[in-house]
C-alpha atoms as a PDB file:
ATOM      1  CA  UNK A   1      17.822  14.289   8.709  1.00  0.00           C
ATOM      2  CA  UNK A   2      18.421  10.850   9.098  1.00  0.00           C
ATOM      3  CA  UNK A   3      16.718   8.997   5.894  1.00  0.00           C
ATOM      4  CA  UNK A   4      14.229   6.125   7.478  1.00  0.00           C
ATOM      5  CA  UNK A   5      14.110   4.807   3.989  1.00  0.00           C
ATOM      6  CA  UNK A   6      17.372   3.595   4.289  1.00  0.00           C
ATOM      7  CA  UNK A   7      16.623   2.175   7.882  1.00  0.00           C
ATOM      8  CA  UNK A   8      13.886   0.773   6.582  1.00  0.00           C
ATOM      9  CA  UNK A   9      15.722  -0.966   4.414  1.00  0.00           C
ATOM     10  CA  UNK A  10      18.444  -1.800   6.635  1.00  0.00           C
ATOM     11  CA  UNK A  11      15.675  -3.689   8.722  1.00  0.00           C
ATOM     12  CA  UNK A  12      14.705  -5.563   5.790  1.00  0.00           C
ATOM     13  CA  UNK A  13      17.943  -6.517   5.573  1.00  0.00           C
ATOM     14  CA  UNK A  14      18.215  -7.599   9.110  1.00  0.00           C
ATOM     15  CA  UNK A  15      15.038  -9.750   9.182  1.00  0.00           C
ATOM     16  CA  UNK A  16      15.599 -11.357   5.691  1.00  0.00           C
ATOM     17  CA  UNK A  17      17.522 -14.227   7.017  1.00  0.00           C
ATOM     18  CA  UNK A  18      14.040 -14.530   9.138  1.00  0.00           C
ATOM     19  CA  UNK A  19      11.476 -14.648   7.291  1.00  0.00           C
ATOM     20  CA  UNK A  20       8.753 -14.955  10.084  1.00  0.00           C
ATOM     21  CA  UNK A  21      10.048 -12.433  12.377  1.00  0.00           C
ATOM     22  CA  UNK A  22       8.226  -8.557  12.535  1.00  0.00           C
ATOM     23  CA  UNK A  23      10.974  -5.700  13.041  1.00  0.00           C
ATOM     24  CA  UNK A  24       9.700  -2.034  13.676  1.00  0.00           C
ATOM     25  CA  UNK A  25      10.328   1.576  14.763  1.00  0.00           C
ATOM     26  CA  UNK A  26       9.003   2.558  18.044  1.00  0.00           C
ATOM     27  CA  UNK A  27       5.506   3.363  18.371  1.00  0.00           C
ATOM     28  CA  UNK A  28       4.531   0.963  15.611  1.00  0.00           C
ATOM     29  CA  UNK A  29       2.914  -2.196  16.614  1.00  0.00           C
ATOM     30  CA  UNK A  30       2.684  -4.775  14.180  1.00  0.00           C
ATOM     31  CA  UNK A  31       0.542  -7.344  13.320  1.00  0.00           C
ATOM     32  CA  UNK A  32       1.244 -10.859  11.800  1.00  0.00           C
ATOM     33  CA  UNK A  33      -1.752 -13.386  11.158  1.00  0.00           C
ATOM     34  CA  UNK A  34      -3.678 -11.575  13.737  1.00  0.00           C
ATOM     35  CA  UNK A  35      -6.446  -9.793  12.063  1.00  0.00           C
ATOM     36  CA  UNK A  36      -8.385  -9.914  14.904  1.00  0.00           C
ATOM     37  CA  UNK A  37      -6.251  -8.048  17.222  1.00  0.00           C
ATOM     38  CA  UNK A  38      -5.715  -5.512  14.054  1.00  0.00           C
ATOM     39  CA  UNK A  39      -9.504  -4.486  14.132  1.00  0.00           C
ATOM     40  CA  UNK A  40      -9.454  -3.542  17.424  1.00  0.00           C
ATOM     41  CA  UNK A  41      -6.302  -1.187  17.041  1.00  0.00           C
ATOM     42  CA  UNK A  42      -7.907   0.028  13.916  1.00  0.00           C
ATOM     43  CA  UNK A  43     -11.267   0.873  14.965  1.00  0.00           C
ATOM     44  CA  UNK A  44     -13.498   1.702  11.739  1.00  0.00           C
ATOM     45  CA  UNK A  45     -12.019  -0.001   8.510  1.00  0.00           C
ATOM     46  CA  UNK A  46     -12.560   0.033   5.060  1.00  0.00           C
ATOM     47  CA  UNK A  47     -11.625  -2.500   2.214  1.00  0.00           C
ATOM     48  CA  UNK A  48     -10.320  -2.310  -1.040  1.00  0.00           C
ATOM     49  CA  UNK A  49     -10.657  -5.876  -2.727  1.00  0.00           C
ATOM     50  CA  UNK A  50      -9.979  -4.737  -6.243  1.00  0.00           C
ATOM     51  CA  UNK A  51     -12.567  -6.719  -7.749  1.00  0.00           C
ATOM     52  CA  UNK A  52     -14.309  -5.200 -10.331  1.00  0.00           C
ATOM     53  CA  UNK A  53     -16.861  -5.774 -13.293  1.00  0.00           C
ATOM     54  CA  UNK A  54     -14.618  -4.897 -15.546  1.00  0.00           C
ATOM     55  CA  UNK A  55     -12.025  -6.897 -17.272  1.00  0.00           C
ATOM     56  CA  UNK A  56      -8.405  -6.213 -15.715  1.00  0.00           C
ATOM     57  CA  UNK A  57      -6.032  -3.477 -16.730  1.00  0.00           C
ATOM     58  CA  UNK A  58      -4.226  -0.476 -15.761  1.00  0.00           C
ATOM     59  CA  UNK A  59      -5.596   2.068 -13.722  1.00  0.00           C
ATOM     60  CA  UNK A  60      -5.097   5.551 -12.683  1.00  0.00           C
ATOM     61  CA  UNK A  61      -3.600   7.185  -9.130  1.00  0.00           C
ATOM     62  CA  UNK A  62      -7.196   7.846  -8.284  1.00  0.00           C
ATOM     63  CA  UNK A  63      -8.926   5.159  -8.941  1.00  0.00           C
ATOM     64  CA  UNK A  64     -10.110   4.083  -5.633  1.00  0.00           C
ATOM     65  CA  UNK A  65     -10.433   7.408  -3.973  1.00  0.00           C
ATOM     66  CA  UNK A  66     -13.602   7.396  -3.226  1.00  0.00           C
ATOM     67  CA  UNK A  67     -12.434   5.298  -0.777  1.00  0.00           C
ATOM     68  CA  UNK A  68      -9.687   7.159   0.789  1.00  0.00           C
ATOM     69  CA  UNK A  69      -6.920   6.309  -0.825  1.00  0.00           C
ATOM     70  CA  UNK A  70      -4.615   6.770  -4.390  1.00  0.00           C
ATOM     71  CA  UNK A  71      -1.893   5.689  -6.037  1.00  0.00           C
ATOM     72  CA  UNK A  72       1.787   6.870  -5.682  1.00  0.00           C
ATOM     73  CA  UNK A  73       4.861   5.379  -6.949  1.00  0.00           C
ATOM     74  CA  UNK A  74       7.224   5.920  -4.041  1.00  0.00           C
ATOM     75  CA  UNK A  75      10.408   8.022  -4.927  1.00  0.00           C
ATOM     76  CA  UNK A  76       9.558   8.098  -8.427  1.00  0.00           C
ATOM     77  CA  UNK A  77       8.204  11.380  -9.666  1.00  0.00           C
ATOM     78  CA  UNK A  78       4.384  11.582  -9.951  1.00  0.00           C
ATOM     79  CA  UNK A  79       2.618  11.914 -12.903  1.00  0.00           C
ATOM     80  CA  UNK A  80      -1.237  11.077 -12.892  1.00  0.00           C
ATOM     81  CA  UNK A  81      -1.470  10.992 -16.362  1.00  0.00           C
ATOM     82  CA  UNK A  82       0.266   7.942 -16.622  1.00  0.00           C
ATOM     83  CA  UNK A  83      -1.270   4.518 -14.895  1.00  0.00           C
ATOM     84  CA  UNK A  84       1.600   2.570 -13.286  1.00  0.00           C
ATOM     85  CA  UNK A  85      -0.677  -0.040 -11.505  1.00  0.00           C
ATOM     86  CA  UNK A  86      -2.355  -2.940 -12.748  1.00  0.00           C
ATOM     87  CA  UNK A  87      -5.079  -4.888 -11.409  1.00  0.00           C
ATOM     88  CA  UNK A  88      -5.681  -8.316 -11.994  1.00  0.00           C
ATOM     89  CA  UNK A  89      -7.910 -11.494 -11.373  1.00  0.00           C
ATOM     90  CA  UNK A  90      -7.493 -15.206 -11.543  1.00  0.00           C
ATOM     91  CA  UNK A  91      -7.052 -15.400 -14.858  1.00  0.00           C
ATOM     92  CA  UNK A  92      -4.195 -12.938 -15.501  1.00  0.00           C
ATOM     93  CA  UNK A  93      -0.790 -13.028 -13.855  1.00  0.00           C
ATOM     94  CA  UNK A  94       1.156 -15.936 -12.138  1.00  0.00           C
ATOM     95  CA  UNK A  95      -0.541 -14.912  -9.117  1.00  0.00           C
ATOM     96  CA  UNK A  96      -4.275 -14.854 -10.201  1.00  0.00           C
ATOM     97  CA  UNK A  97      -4.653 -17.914  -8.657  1.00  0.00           C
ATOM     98  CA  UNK A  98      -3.516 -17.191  -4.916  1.00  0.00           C
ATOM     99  CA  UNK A  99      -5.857 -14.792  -4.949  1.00  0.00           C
ATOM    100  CA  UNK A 100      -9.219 -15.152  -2.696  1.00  0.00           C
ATOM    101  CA  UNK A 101     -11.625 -13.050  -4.440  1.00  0.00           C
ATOM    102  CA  UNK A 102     -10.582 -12.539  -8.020  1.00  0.00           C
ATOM    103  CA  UNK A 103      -9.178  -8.924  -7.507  1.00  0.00           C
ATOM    104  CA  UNK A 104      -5.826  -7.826  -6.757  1.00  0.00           C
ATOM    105  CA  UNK A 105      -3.392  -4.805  -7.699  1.00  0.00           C
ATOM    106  CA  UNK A 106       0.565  -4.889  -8.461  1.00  0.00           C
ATOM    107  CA  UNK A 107       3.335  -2.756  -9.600  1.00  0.00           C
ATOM    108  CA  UNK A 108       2.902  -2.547 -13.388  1.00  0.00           C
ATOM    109  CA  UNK A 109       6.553  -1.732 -13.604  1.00  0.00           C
ATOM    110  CA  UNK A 110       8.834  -4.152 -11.109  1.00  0.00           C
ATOM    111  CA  UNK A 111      11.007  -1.597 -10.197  1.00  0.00           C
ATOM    112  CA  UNK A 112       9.050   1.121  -8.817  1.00  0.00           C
ATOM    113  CA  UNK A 113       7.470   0.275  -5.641  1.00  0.00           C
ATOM    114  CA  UNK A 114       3.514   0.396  -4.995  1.00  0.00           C
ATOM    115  CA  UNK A 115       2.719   3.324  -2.806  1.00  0.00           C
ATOM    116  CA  UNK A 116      -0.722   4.316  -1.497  1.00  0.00           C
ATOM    117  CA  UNK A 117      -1.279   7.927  -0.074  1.00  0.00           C
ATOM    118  CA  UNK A 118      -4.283   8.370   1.725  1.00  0.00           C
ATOM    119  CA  UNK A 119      -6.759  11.513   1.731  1.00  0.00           C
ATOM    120  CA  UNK A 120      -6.512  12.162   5.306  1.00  0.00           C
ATOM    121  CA  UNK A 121      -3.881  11.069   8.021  1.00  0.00           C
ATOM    122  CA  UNK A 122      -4.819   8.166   9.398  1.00  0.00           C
ATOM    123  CA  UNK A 123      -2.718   5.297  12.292  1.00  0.00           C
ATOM    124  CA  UNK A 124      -3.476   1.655  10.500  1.00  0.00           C
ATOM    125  CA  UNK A 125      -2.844   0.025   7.500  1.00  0.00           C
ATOM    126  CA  UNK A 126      -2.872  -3.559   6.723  1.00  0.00           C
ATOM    127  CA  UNK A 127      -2.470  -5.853   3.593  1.00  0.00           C
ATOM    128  CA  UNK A 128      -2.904  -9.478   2.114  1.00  0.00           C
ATOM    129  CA  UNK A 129       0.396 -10.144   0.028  1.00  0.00           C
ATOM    130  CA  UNK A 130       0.287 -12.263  -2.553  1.00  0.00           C
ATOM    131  CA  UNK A 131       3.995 -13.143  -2.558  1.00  0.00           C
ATOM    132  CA  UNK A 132       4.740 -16.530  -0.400  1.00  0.00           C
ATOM    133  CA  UNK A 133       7.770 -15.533   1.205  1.00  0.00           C
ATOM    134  CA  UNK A 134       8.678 -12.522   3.295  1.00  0.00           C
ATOM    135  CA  UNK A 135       9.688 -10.118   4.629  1.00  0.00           C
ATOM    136  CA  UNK A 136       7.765  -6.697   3.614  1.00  0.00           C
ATOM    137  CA  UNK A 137       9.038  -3.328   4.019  1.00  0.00           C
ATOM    138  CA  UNK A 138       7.104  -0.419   4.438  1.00  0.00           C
ATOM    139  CA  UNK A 139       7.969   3.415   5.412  1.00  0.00           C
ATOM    140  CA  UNK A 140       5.347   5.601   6.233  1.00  0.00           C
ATOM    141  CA  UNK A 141       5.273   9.184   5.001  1.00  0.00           C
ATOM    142  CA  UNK A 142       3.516  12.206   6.952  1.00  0.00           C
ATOM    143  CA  UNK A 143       2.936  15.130   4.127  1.00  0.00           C
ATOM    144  CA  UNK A 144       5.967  13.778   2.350  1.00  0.00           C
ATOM    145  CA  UNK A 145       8.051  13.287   5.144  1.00  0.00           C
ATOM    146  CA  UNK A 146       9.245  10.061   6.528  1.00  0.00           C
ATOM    147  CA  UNK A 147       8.009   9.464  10.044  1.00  0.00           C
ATOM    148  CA  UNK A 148       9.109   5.470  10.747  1.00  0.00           C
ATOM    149  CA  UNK A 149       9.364   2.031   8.781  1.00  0.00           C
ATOM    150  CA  UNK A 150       8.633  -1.585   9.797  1.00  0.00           C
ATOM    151  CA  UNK A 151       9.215  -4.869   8.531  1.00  0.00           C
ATOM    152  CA  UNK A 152       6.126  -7.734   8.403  1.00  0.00           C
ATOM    153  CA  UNK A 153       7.265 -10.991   8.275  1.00  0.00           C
ATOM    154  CA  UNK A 154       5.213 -14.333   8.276  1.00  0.00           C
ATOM    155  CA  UNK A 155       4.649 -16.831   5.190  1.00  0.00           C
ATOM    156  CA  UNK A 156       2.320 -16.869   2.741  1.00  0.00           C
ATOM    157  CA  UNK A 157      -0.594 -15.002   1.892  1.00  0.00           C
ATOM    158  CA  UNK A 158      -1.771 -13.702   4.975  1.00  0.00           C
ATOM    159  CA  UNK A 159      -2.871 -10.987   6.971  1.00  0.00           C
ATOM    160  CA  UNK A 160      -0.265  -8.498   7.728  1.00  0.00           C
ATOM    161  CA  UNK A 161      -0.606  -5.245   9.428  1.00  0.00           C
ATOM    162  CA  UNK A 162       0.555  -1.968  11.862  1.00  0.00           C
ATOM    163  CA  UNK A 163      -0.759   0.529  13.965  1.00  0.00           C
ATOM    164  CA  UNK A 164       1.115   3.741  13.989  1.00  0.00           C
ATOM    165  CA  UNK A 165       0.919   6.188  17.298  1.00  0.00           C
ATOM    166  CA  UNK A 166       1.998   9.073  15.033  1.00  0.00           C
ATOM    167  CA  UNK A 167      -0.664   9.445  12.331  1.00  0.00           C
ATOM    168  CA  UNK A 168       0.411   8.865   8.579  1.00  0.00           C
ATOM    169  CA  UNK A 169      -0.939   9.636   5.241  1.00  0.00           C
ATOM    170  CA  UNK A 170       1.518   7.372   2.494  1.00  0.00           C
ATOM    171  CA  UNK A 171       2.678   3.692   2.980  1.00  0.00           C
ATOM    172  CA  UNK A 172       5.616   3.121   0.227  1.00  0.00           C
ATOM    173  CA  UNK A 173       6.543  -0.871  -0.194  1.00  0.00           C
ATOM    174  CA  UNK A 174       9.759  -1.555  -0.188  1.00  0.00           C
ATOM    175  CA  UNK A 175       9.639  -3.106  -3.840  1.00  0.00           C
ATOM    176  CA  UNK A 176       7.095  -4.038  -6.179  1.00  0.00           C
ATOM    177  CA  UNK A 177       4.536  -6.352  -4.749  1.00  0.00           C
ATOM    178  CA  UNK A 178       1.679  -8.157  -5.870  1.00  0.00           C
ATOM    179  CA  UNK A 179      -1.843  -7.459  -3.106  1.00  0.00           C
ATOM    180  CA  UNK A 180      -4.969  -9.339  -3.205  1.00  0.00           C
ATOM    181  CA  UNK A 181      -6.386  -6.950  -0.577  1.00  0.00           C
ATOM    182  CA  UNK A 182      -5.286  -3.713   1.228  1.00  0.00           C
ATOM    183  CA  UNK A 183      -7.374  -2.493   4.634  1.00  0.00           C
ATOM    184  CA  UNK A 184      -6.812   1.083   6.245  1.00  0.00           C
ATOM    185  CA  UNK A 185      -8.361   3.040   9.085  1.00  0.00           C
ATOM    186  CA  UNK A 186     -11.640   4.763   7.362  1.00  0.00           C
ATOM    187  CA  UNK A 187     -10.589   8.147   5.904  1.00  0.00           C
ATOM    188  CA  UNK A 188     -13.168  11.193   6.484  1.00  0.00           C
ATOM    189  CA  UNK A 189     -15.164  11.601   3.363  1.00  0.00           C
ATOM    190  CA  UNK A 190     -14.171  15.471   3.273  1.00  0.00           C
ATOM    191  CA  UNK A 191     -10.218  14.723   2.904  1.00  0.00           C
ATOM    192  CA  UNK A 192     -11.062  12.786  -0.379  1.00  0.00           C
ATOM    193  CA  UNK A 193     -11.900  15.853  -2.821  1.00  0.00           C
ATOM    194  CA  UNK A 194      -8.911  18.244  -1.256  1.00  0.00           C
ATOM    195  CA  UNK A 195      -6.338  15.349  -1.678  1.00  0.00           C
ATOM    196  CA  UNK A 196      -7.327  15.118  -5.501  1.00  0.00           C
ATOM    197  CA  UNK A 197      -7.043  18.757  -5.803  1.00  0.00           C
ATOM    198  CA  UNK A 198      -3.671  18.274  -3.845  1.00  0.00           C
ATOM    199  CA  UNK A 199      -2.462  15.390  -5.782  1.00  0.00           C
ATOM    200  CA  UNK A 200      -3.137  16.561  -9.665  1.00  0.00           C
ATOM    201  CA  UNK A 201      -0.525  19.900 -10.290  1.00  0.00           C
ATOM    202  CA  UNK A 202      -1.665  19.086 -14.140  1.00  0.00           C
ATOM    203  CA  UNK A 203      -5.539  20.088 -13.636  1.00  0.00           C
ATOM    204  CA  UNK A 204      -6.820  19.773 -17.456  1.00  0.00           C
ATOM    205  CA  UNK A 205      -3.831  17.859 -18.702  1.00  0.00           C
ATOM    206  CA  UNK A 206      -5.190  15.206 -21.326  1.00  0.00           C
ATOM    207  CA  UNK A 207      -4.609  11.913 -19.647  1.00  0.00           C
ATOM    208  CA  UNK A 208      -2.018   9.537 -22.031  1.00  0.00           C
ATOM    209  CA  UNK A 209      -4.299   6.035 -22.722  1.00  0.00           C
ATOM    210  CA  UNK A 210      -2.260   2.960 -23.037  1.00  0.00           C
ATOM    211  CA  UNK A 211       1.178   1.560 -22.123  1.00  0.00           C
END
């Protein structure tokens, strides 16, 4: 089977030298500073804004799945007892201060990408990057197996997103990135609790504190 990953990247490669140009696999529409035109795609949304009363730090895969979505580290393999995101605010990290509403989540280790796997299969995904300059990978992932890529262009920290025709339940970056926000088609409640059950093979396992 032919590995989109490596497609992917090849279209990373080929928009690189153009930063503000959008390259994707058919049947993915993208959507560069036009957040407007994303919501209607989308349909019902829901946010993730990462801000939190709680001072920032490492957290788990599952985190945020109460709303819809957990943590993955793209080809890397998965262990939940070990966090490998951090989040952040505007006092921590070189980008704390591009960020609009003192929450944001990263790669706690550069060289495994972020990856977000969602409880149910869903057809849009968008993201504010914190990074200035482009372009941004993605592959999407149906059940583990790759379905199409795209590239999202544009400069600066600003509303990027896609709508899929075929349905998808992972994103995987193309490289560790730093997000002030991430926004996703609403995932139905009952998906959350099965994808948890799904997603942790080490049910009891003593979660390791610390890094």
């Amino acid at each position: 089977m032919t590995n989109l990953f490596a497609l992917t990247s090849s279209l990373v490669g080929s928009c690189a030298a153009f930063a503000a140009s959008s390259c994707s696999f058919a049947g993915i529409t993208p959507y560069v500073n036009n957040e407007a035109g994303w919501l209607t795609a989308a349909g019902a949304v829901t946010t993730v804004d990462f801000v939190e009363n709680s001072p920032p730090g490492y957290v788990y895969f599952d985190h945020y799945a109460a709303s819809g979505v957990l943590f993955t580290r793209g080809e890397v393999p998965f262990d939940p007892a070990v966090p490998w995101w951090y989040r952040f605010d505007r006092t921590t990290d070189f980008f704390g201060p591009l960020i609009s509403d003192n929450g944001g989540i990263a790669s706690a280790v550069s060289q495994f990408p972020l990856g977000l796997r969602f409880t149910a299969p869903i057809h849009a995904f968008a993201f504010k990057p914190l990074d200035l300059i482009g372009p941004w990978g993605l592959t999407l992932y149906r059940s583990g197996v790759q379905i199409g890529g795209l590239v999202l262009g544009g400069l600066g920290p600003t509303h990027r997103g896609f709508y899929s025709d075929e349905a998808f339940d992972e994103v995987r970056f193309n490289g560790a990135r730093y997000l002030d926000n991430i926004y996703f088609q609403t995932v139905p409640a009952p998906g959350v609790l099965a994808a948890i059950a799904i997603a942790m093979p080490m049910v009891g396992r003593r979660r390791r504190r610390g890094c």
